[in-house]
C-alpha atoms as a PDB file:
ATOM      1  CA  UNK A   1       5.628  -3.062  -5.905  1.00  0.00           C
ATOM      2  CA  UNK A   2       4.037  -0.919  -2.987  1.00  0.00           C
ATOM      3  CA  UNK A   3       5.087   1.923  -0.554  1.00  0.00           C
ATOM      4  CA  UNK A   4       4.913   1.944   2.926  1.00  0.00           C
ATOM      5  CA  UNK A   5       2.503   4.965   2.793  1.00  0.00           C
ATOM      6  CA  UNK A   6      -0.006   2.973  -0.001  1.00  0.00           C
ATOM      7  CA  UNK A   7      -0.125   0.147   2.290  1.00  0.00           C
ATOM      8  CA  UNK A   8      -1.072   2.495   4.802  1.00  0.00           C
ATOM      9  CA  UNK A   9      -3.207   4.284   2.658  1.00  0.00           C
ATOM     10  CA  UNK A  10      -4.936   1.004   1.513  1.00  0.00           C
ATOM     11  CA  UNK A  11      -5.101  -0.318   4.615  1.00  0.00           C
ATOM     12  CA  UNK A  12      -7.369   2.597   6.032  1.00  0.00           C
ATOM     13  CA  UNK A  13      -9.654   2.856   2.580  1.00  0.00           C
ATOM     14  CA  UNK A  14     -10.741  -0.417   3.711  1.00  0.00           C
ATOM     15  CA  UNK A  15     -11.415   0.037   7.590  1.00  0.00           C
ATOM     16  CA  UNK A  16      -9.000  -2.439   8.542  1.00  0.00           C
ATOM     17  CA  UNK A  17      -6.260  -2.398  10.987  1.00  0.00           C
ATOM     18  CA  UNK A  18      -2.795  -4.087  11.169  1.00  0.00           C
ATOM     19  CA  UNK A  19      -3.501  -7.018  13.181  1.00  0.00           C
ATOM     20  CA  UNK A  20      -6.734  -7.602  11.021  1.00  0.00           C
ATOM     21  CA  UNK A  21      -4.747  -7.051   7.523  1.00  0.00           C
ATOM     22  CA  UNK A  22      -1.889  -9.342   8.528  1.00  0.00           C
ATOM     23  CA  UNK A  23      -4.437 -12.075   9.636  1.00  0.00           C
ATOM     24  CA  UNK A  24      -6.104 -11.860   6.048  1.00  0.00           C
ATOM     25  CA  UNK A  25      -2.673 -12.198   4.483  1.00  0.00           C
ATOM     26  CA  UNK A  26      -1.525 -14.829   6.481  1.00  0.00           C
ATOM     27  CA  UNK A  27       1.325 -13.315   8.291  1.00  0.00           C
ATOM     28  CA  UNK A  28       2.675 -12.163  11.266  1.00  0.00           C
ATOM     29  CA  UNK A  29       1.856  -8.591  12.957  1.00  0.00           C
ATOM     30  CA  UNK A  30       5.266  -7.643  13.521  1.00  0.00           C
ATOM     31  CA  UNK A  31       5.170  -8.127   9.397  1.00  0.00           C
ATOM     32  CA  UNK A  32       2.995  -5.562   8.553  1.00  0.00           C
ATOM     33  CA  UNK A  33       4.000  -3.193  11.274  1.00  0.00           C
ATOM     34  CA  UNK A  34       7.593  -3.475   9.832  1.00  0.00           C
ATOM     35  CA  UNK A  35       6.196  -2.933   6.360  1.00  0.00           C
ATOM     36  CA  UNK A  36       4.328   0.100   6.829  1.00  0.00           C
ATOM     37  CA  UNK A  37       6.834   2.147   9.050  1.00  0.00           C
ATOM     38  CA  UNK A  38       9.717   1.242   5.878  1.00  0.00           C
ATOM     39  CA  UNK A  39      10.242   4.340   4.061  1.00  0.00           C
ATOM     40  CA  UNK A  40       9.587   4.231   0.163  1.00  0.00           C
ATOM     41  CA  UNK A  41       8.844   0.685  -1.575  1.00  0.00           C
ATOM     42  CA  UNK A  42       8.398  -2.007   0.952  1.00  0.00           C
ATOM     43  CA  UNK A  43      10.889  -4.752   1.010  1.00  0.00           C
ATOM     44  CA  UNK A  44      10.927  -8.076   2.116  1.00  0.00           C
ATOM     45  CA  UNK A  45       9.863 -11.689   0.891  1.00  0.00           C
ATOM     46  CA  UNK A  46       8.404 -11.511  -2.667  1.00  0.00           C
ATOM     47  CA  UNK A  47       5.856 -14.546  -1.026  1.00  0.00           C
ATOM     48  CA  UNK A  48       4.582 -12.334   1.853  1.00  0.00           C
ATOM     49  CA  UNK A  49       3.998  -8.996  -0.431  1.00  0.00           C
ATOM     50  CA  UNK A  50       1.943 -10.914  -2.619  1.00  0.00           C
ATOM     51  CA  UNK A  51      -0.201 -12.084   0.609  1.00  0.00           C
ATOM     52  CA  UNK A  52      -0.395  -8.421   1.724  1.00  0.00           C
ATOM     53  CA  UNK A  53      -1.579  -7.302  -1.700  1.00  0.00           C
ATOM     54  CA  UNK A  54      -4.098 -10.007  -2.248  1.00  0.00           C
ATOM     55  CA  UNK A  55      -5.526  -9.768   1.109  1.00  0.00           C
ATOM     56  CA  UNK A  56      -5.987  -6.154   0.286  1.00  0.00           C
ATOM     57  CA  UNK A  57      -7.437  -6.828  -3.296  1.00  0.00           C
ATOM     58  CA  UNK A  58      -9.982  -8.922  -1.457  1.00  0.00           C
ATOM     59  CA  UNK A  59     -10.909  -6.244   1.045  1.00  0.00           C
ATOM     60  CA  UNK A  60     -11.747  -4.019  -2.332  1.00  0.00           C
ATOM     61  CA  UNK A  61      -8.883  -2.082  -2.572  1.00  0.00           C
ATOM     62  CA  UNK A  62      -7.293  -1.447  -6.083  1.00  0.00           C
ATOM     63  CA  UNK A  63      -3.281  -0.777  -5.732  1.00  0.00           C
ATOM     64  CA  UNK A  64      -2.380   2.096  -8.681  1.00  0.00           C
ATOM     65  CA  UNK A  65       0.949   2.698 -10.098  1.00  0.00           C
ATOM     66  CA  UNK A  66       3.158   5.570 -10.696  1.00  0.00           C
ATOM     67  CA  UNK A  67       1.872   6.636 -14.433  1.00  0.00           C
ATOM     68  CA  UNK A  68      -1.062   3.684 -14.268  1.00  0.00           C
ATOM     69  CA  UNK A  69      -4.953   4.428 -14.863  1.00  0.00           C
ATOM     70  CA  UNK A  70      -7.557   2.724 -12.820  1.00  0.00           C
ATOM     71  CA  UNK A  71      -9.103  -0.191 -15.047  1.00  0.00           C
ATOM     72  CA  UNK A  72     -11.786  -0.654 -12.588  1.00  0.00           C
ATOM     73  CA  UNK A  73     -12.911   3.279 -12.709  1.00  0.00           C
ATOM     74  CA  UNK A  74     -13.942   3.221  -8.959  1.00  0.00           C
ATOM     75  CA  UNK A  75     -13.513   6.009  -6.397  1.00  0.00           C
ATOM     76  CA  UNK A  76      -9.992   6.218  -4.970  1.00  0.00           C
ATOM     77  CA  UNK A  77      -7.058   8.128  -3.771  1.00  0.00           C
ATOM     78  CA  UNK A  78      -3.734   8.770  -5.638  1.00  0.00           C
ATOM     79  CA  UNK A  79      -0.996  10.758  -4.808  1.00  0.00           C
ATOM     80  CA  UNK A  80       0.336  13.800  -7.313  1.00  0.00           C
ATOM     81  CA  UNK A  81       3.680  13.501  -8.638  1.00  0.00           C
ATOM     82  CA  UNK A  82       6.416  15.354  -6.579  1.00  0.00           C
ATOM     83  CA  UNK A  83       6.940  19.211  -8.104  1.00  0.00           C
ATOM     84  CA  UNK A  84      10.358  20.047  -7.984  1.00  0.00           C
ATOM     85  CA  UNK A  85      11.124  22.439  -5.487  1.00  0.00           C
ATOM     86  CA  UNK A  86      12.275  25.997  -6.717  1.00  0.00           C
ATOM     87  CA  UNK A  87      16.347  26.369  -5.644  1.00  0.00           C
ATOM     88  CA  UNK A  88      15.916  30.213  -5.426  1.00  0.00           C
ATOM     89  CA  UNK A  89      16.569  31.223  -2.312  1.00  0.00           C
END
């Protein structure tokens, strides 16, 4: 679905902040506070994620995938995989 740190991410790509995202989606501000300080992929009600990720979707911001290519071919921001870490020490 989405990580805490793309919702953040997403979140500041289009200028909006918590209390102004969770009134878009519908849902509380203790919601979206909880959401973005999870660690990893965001749990919680299936319902309320999709809310989140529409309201962002309507605010113009395009949620990418591990391993997925933008369709839309807009600017954007996308983290690079993890490098593993070299055990010599």
């Amino acid at each position: 679905m989405i990580t805490a740190a793309q919702m953040r991410a997403a979140r500041a790509l289009a200028g909006i902040d918590q209390k102004t995202l969770a009134e878009r989606a519908g849902v509380s501000l203790p919601t979206i506070q909880r959401m973005e300080a999870s660690e990893g992929v965001v749990r919680g009600v299936v319902d309320t994620l999709m809310k989140v990720i529409q309201a962002l979707d309507e605010a113009g911001v395009e949620l990418i995938s591990e391993n997925q290519a933008s369709e839309r071919g807009g600017r954007g921001v996308r983290l690079k995989p993890a490098s593993p870490q070299n055990s010599q020490g």
